[in-house]
C-alpha atoms as a PDB file:
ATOM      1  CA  UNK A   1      -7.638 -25.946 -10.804  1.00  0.00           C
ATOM      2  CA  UNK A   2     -10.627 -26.426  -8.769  1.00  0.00           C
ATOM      3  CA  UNK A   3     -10.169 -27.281  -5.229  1.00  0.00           C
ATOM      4  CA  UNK A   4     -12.514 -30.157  -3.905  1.00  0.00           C
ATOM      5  CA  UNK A   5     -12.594 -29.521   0.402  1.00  0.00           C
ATOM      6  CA  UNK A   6     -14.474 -26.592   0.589  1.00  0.00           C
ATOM      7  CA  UNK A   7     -13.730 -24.957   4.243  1.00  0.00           C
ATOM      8  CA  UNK A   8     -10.038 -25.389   4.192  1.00  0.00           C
ATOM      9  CA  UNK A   9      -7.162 -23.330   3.341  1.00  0.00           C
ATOM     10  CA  UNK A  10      -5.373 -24.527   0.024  1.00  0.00           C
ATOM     11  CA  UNK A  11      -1.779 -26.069   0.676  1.00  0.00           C
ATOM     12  CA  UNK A  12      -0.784 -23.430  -2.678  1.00  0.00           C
ATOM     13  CA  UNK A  13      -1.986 -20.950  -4.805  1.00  0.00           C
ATOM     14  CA  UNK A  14      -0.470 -20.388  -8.484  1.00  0.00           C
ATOM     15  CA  UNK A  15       0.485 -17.425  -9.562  1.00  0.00           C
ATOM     16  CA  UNK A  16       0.266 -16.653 -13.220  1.00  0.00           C
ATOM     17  CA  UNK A  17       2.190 -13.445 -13.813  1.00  0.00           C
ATOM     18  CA  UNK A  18       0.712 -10.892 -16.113  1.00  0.00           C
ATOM     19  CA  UNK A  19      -2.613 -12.593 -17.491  1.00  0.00           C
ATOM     20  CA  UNK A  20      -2.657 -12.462 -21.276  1.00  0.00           C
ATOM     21  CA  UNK A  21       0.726 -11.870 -21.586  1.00  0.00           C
ATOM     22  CA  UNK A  22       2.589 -15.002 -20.759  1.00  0.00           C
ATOM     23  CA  UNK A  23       4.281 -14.973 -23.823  1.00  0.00           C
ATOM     24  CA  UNK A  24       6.183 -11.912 -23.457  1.00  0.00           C
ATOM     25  CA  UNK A  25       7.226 -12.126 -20.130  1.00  0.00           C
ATOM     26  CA  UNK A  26      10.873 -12.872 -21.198  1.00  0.00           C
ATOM     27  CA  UNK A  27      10.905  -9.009 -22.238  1.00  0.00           C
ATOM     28  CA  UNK A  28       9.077  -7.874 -19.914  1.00  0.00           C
ATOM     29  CA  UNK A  29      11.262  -9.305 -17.054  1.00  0.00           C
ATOM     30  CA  UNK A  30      14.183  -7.080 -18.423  1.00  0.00           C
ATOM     31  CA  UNK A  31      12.669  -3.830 -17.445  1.00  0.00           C
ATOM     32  CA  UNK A  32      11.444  -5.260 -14.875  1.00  0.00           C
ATOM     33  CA  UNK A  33      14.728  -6.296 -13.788  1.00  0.00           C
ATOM     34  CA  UNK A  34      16.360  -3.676 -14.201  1.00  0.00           C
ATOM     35  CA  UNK A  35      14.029  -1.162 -12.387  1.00  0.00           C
ATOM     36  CA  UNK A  36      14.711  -3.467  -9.359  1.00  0.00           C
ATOM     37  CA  UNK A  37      18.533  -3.532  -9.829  1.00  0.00           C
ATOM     38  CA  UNK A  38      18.112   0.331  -9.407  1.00  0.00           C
ATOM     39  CA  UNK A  39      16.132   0.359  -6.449  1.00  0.00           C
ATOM     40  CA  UNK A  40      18.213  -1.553  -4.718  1.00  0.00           C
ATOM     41  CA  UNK A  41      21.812   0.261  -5.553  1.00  0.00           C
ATOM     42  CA  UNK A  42      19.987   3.567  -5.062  1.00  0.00           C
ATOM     43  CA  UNK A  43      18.320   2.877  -1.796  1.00  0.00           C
ATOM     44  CA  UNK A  44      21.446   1.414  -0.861  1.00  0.00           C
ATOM     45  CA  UNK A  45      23.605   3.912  -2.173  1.00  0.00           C
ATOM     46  CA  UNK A  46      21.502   7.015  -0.117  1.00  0.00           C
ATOM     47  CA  UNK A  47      21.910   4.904   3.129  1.00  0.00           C
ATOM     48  CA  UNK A  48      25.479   4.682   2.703  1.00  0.00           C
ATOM     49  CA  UNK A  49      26.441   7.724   1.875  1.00  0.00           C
ATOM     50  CA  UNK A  50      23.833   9.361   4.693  1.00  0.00           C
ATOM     51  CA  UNK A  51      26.755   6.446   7.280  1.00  0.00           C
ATOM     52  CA  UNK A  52      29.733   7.790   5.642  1.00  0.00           C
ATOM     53  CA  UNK A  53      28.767  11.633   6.023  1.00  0.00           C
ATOM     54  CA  UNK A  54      29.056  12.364   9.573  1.00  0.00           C
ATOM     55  CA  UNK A  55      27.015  15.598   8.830  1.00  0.00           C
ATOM     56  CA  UNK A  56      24.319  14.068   7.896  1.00  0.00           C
ATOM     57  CA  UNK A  57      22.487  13.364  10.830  1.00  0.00           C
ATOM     58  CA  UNK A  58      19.394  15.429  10.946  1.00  0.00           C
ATOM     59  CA  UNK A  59      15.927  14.314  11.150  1.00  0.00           C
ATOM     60  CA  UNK A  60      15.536  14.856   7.212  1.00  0.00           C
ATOM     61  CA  UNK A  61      18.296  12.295   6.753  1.00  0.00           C
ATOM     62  CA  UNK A  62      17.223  10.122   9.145  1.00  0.00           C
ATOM     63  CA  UNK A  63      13.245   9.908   7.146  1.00  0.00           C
ATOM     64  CA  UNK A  64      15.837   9.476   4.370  1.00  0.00           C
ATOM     65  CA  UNK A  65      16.437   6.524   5.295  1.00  0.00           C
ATOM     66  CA  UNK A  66      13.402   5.170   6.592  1.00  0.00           C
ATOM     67  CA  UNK A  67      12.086   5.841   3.048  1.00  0.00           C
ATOM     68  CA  UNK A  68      15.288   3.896   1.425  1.00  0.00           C
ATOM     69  CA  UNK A  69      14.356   0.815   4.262  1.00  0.00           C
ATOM     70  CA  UNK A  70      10.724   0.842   3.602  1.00  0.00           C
ATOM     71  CA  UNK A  71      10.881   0.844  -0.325  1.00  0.00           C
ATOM     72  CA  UNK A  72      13.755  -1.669  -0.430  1.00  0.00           C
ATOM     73  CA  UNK A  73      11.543  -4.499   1.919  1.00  0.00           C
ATOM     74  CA  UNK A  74       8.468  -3.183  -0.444  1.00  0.00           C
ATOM     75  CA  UNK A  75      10.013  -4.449  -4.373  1.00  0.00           C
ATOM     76  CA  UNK A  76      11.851  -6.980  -2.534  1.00  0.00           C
ATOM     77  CA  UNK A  77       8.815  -8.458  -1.602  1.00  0.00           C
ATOM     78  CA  UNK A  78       7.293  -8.839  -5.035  1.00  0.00           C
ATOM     79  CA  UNK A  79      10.402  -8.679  -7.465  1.00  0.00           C
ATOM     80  CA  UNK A  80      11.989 -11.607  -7.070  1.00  0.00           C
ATOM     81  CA  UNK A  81       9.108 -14.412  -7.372  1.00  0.00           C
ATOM     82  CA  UNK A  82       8.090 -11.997 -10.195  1.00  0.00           C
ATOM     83  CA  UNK A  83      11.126 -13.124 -11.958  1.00  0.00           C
ATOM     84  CA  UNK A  84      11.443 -17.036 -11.369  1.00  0.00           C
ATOM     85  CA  UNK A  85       7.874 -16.689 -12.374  1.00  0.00           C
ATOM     86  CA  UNK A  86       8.819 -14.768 -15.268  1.00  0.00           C
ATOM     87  CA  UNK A  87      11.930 -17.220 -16.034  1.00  0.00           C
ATOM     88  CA  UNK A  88      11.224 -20.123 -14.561  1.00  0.00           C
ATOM     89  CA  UNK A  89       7.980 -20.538 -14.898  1.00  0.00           C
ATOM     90  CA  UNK A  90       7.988 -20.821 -10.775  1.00  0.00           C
ATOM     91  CA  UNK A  91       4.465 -20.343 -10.253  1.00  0.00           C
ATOM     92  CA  UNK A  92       3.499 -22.067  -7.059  1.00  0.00           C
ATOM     93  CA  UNK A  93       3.439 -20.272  -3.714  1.00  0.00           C
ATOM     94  CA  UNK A  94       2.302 -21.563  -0.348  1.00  0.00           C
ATOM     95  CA  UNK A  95      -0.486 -20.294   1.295  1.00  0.00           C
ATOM     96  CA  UNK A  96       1.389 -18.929   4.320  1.00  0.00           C
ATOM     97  CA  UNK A  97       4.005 -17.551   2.236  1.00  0.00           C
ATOM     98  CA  UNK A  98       1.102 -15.605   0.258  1.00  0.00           C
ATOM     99  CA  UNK A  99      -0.086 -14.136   3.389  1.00  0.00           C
ATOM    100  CA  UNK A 100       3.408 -13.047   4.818  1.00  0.00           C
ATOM    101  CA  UNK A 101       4.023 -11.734   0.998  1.00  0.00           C
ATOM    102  CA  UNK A 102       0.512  -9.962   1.160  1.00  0.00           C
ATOM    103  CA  UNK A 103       1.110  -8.354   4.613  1.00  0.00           C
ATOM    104  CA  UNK A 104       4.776  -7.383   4.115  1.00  0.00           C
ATOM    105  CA  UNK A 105       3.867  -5.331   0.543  1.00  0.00           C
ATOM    106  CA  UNK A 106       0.813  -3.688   2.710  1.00  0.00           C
ATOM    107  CA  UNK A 107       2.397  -3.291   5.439  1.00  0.00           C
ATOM    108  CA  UNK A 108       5.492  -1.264   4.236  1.00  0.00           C
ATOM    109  CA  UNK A 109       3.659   0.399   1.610  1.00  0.00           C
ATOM    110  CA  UNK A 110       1.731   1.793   4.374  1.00  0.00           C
ATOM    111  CA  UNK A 111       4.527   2.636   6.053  1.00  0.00           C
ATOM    112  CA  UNK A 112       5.861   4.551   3.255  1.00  0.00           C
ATOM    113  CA  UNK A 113       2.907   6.627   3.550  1.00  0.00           C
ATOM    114  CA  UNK A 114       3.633   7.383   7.399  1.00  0.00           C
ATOM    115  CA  UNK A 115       7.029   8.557   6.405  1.00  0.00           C
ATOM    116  CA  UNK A 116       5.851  10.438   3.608  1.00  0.00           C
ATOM    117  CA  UNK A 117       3.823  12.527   6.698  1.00  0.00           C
ATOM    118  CA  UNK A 118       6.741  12.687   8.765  1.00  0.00           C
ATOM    119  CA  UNK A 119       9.109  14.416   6.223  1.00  0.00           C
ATOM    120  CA  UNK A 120       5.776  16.642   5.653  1.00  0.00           C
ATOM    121  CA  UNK A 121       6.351  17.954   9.109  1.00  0.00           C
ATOM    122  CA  UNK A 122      10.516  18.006   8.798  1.00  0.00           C
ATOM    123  CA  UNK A 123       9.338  20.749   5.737  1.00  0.00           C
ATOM    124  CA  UNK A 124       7.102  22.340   7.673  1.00  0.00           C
ATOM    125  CA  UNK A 125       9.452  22.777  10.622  1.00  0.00           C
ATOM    126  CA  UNK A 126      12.068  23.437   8.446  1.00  0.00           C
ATOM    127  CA  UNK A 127      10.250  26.522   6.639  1.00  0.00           C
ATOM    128  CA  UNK A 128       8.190  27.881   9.265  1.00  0.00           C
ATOM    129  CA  UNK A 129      10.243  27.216  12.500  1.00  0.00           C
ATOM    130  CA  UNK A 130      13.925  26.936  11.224  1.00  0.00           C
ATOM    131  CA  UNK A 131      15.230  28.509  14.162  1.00  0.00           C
ATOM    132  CA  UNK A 132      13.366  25.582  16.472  1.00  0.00           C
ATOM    133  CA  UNK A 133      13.994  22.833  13.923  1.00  0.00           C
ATOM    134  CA  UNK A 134      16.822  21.298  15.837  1.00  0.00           C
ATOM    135  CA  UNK A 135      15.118  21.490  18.986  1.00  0.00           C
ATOM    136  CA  UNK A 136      11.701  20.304  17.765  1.00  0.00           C
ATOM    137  CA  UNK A 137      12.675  17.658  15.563  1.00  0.00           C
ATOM    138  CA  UNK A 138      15.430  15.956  18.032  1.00  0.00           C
ATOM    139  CA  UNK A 139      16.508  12.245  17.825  1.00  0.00           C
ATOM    140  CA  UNK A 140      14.133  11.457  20.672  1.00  0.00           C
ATOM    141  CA  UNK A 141      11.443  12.562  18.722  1.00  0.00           C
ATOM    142  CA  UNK A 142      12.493  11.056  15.277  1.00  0.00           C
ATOM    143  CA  UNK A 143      13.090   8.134  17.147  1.00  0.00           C
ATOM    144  CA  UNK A 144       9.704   8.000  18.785  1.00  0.00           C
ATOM    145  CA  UNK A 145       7.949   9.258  15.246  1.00  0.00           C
ATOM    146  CA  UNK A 146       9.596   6.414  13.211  1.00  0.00           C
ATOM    147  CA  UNK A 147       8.199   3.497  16.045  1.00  0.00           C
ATOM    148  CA  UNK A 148       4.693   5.195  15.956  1.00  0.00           C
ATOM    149  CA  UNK A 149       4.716   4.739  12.159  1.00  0.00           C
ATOM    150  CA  UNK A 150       6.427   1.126  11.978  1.00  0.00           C
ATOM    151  CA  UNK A 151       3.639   0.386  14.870  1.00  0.00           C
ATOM    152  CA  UNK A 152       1.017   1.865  12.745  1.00  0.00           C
ATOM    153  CA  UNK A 153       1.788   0.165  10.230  1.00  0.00           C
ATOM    154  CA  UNK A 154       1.819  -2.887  11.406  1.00  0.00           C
ATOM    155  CA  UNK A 155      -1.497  -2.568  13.262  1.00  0.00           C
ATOM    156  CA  UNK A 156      -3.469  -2.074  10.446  1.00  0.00           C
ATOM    157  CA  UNK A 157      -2.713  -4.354   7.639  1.00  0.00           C
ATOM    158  CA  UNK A 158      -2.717  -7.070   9.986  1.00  0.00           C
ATOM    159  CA  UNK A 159      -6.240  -8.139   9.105  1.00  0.00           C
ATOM    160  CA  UNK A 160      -5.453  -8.413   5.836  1.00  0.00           C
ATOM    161  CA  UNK A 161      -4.116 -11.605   6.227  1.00  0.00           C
ATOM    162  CA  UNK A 162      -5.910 -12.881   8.981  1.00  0.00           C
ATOM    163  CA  UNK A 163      -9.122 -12.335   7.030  1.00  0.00           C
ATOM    164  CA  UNK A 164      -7.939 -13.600   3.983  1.00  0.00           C
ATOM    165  CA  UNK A 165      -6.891 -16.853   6.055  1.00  0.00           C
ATOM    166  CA  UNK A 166     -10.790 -17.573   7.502  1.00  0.00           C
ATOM    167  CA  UNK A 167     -12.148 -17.433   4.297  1.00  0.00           C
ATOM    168  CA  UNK A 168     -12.635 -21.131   2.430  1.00  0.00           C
ATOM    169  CA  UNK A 169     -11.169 -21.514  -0.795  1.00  0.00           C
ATOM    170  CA  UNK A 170     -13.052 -24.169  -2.802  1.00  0.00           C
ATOM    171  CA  UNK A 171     -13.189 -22.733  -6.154  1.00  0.00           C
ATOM    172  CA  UNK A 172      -9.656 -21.911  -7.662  1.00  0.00           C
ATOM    173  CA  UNK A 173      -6.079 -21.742  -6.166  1.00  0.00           C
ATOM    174  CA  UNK A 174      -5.064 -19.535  -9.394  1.00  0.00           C
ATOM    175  CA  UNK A 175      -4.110 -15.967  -8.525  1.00  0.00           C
ATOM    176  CA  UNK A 176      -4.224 -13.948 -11.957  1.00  0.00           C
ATOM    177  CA  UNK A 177      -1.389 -11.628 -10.678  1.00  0.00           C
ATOM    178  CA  UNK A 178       1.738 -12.138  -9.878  1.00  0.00           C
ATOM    179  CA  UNK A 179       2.059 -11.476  -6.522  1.00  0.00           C
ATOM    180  CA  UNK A 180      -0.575 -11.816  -3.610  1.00  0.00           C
ATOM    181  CA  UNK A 181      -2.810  -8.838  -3.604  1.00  0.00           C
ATOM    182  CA  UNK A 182      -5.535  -8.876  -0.706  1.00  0.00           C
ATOM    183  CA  UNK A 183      -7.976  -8.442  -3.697  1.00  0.00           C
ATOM    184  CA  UNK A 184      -6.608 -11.170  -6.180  1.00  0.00           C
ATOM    185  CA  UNK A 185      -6.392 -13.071  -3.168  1.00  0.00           C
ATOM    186  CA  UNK A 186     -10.006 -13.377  -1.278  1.00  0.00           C
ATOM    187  CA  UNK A 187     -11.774 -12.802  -4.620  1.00  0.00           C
ATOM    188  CA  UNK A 188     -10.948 -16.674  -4.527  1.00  0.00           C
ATOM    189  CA  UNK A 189     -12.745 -17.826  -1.455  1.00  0.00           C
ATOM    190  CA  UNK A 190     -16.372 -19.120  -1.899  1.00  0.00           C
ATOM    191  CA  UNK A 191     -17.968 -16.860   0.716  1.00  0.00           C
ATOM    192  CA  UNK A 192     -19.138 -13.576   1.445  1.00  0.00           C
ATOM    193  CA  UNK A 193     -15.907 -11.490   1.635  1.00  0.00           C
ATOM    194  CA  UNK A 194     -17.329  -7.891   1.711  1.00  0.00           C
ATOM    195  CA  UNK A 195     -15.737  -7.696   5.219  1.00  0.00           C
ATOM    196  CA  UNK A 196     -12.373  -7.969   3.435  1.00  0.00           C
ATOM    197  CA  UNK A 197     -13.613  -5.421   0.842  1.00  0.00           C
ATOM    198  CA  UNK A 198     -14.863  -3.235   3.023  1.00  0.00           C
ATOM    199  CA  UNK A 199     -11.496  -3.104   5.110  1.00  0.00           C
ATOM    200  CA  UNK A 200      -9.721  -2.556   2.346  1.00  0.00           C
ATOM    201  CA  UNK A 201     -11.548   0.535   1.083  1.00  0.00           C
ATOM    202  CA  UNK A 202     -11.405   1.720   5.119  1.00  0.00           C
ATOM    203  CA  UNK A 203      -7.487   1.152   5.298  1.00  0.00           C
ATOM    204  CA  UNK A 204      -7.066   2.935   1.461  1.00  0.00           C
ATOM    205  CA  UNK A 205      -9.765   6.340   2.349  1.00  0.00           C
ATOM    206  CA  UNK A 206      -9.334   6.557   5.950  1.00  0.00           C
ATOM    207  CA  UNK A 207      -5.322   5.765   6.872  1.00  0.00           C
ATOM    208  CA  UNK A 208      -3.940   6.107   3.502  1.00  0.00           C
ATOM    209  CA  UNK A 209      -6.378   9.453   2.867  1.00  0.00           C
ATOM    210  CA  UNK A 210      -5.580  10.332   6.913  1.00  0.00           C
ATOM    211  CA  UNK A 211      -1.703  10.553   5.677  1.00  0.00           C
ATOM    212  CA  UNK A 212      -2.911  12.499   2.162  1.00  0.00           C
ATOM    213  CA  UNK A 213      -4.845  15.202   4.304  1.00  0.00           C
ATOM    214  CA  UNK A 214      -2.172  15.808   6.943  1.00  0.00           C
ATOM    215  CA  UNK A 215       0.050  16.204   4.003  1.00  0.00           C
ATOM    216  CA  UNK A 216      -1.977  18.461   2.449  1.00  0.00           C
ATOM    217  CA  UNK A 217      -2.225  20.889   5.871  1.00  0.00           C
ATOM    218  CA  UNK A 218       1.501  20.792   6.467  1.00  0.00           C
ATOM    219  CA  UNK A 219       2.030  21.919   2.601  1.00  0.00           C
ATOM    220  CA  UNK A 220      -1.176  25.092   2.610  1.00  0.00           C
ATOM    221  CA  UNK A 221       1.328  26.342   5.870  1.00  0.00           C
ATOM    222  CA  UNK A 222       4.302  25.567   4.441  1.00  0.00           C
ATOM    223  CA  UNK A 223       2.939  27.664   0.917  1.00  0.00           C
ATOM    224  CA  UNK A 224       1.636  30.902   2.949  1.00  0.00           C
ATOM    225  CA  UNK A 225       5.020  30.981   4.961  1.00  0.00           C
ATOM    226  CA  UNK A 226       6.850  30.780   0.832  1.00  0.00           C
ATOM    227  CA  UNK A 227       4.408  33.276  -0.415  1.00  0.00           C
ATOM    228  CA  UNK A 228       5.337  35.329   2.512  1.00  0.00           C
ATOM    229  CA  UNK A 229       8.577  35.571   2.119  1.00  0.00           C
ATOM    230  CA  UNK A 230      10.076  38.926   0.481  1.00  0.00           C
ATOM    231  CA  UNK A 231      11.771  38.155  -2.636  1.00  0.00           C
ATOM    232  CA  UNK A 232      11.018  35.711  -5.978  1.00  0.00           C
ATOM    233  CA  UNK A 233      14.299  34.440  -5.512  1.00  0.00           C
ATOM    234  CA  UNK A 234      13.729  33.615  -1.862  1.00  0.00           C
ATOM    235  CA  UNK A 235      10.306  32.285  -2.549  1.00  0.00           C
ATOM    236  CA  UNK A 236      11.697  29.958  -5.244  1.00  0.00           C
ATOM    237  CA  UNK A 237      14.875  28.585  -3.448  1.00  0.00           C
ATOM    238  CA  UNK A 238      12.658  27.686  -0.383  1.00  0.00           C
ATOM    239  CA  UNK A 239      10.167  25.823  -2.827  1.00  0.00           C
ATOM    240  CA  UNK A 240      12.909  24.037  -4.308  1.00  0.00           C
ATOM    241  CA  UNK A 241      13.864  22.645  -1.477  1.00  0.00           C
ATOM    242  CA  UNK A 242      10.315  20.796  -0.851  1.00  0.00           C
ATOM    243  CA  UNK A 243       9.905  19.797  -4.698  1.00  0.00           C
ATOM    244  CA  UNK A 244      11.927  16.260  -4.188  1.00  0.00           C
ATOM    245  CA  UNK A 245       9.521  15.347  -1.342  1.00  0.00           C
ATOM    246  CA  UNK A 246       6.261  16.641  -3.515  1.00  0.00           C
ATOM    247  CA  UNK A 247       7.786  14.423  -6.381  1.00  0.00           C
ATOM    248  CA  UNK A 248       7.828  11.647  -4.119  1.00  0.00           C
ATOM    249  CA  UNK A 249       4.055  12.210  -3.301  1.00  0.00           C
ATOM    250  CA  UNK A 250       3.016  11.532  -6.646  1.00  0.00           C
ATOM    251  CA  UNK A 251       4.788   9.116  -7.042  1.00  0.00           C
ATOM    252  CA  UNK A 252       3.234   7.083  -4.330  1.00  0.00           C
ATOM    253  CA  UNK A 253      -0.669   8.373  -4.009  1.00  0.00           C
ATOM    254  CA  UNK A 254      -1.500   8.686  -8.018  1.00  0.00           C
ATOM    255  CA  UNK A 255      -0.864   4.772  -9.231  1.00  0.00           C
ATOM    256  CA  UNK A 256      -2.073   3.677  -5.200  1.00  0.00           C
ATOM    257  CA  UNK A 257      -5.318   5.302  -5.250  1.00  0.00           C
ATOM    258  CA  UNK A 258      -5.469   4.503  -9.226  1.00  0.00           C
ATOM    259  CA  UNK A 259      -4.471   0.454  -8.605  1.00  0.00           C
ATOM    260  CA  UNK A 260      -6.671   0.164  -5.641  1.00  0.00           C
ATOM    261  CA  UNK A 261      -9.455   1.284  -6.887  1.00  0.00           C
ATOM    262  CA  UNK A 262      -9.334  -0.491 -10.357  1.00  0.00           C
ATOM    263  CA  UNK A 263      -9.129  -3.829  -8.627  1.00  0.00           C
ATOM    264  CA  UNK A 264     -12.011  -3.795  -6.784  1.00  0.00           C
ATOM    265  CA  UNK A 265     -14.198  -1.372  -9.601  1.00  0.00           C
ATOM    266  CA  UNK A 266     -12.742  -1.491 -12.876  1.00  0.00           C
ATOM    267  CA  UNK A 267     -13.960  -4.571 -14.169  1.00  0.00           C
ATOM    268  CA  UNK A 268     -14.173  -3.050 -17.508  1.00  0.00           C
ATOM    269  CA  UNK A 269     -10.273  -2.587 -17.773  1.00  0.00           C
ATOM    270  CA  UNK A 270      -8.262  -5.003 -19.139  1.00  0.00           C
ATOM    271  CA  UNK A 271      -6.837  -7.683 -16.731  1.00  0.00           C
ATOM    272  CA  UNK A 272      -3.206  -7.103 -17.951  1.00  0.00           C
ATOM    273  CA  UNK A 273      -3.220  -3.394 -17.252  1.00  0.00           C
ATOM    274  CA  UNK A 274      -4.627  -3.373 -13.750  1.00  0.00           C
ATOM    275  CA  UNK A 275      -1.817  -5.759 -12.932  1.00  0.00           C
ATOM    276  CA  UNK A 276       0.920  -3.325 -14.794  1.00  0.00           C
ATOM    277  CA  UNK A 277      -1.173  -0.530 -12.904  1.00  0.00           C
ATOM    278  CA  UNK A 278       0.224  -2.319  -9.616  1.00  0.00           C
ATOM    279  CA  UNK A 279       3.648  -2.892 -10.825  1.00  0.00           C
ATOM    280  CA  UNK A 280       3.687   0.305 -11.297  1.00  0.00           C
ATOM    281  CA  UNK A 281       2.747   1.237  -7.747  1.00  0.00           C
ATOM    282  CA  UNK A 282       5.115  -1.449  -6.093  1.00  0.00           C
ATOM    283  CA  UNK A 283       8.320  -0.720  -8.339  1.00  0.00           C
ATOM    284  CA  UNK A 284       8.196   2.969 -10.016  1.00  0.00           C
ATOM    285  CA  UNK A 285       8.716   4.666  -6.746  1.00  0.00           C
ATOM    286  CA  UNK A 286      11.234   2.676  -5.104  1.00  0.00           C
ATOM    287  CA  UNK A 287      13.127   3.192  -7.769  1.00  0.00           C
ATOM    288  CA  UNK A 288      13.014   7.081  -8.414  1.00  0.00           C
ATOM    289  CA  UNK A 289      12.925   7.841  -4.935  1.00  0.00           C
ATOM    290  CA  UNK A 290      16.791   7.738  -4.659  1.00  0.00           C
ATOM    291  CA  UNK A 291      17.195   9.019  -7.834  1.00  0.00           C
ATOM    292  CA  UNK A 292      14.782  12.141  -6.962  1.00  0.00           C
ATOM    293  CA  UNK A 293      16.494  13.033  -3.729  1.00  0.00           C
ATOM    294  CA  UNK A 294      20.258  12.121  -4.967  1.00  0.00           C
ATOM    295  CA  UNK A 295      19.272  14.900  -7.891  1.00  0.00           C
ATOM    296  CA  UNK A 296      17.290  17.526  -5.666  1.00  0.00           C
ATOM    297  CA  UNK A 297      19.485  17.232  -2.554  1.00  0.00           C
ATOM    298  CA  UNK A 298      22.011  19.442  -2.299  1.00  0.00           C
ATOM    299  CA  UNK A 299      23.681  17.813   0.215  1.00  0.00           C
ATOM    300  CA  UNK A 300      23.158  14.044  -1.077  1.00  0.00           C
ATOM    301  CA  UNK A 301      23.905  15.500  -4.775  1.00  0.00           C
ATOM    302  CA  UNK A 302      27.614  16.959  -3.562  1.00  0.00           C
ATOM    303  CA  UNK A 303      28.275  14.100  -1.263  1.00  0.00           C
ATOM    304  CA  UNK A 304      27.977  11.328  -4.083  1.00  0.00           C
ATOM    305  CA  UNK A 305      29.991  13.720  -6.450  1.00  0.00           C
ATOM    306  CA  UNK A 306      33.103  13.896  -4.187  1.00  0.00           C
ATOM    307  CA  UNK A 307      32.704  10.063  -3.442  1.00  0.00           C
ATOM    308  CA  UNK A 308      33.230   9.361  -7.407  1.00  0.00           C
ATOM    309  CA  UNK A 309      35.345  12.329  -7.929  1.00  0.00           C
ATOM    310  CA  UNK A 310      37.546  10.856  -4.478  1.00  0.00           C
ATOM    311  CA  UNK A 311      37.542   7.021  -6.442  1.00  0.00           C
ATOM    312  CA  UNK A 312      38.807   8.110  -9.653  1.00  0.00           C
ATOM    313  CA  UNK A 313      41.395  10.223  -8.762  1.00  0.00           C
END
């Protein structure tokens, strides 16, 4: 669908889902589905039981549920137009709801990656300084971390849409995704958009990689302090309690580095997989995340136990 005015914004842009596979998107809409209908009990499920447990209140907690926040605004962002796109065929999206869409899922997803750091540091402190960690890590200072990461956050994906909205769009209003991706998105406008590229690859090697090194540091301290530790048994139990947090890690950096950089080089991959690549990145860890922490938390783990152990009986 061409569009005639070059130099203006397009009223909509039409999203088509999962290129190449429009004809299965009835089945693929029930995994889909139901990876989102666990996000959302799970994330919901950690914050309330982290209300209901008045012990609960430390600064890992607290990241606890920054994380739960963060990754429930981040699927509910894309999941449910996925699905009236998927079932109704509800393709159309205005332009400024693309934009708000596009700096919402950037926004929090780089958000996720600030909290990531911050629980870095609860580890660290937790290992290295346990007999400080209550008076480092206070509520003040959780407080005052959390802000500098939602500010952060918000900072820096801001030009993502306001870039995307000076470009002109005179070629095509059809987004071959199905949700607004800064990529998918200016690769549309009829004008030199390296700027937009460029600030991309900045935000995704320089913030994002930022987050990945200081993650990295607070880990190589928080190994010598394990390896120094007397015992196997004591070496293992305080690496257990870190595992959750490098699962989460994975999670998050593997398909983000992976999706971000097959958009904008891997022109040789298939259309259809670089778009599952970034399902993959916007749904898989929202919804293990609970599932992750409910298992490797002791505290969470017992907690949820006694609360359907306490409703059955």
């Amino acid at each position: 669908m061409p569009l005639r005015n070059q130099g203006v914004n397009p009223s909509t842009f039409i999203l088509l889902g999962i290129p190449g596979l429009e004809a299965a998107h009835i089945w693929i809409s029930i995994p889909f589905c139901a990876m989102y209908v666990i996000a959302v009990l799970g994330n919901f499920t950690i914050l309330l039981i982290v209300k209901m447990e008045p012990s609960f209140q430390g600064a890992m907690f607290y990241f606890l549920c920054m994380l739960a926040i963060t990754d429930l605004v981040v699927c509910t962002s894309t999941l449910p137009k996925m699905l009236s796109i998927f079932w109704f065929n509800s393709r159309e999206i205005s332009f400024r709801a693309c934009l708000t869409q596009m700096y919402f899922i950037y926004s929090f997803s780089t958000m996720e990656s600030g909290i990531l750091v911050a629980m870095a540091f609860d580890r660290y402190v937790a290992i290295c300084n346990p007999l400080r960690y209550s008076t480092i890590l206070t509520n003040s200072v959780v407080a005052k971390i959390g802000l500098a990461v939602l500010l952060r956050s918000g900072i820096v994906t801001l030009p993502y849409p306001l870039l995307a909205r000076r470009w002109p769009y005179c070629r095509t209003n059809i987004i071959p995704h199905f949700y607004c991706g800064h990529i998918a998105v200016v690769n549309l406008a009829c004008a030199d958009i390296r700027i937009s590229s460029y600030y991309g690859l900045f935000n995704l090697f320089c913030v994002i990689g930022m987050d990945v090194f200081f993650i990295a540091m607070s880990y190589t301290l928080i190994l010598r302090a394990i390896f120094r530790l007397p015992t196997k048994d004591a070496r293992l139990k305080t690496f257990g309690t870190c595992i959750s947090h490098l699962c989460a890690i994975l999670l998050l950096y593997i398909p983000d580095f992976f999706s971000s950089l097959t958009q904008r080089f891997g022109q040789n991959v298939p259309l259809h997989l670089r778009v599952l690549t970034a399902s993959m990145f916007l749904l898989v860890p929202p919804m293990l995340h609970p599932i992750i922490y409910g298992v490797r938390t002791k505290q969470i783990r017992g907690r949820l136990l006694r609360l359907f152990t306490h409703e059955e009986s």
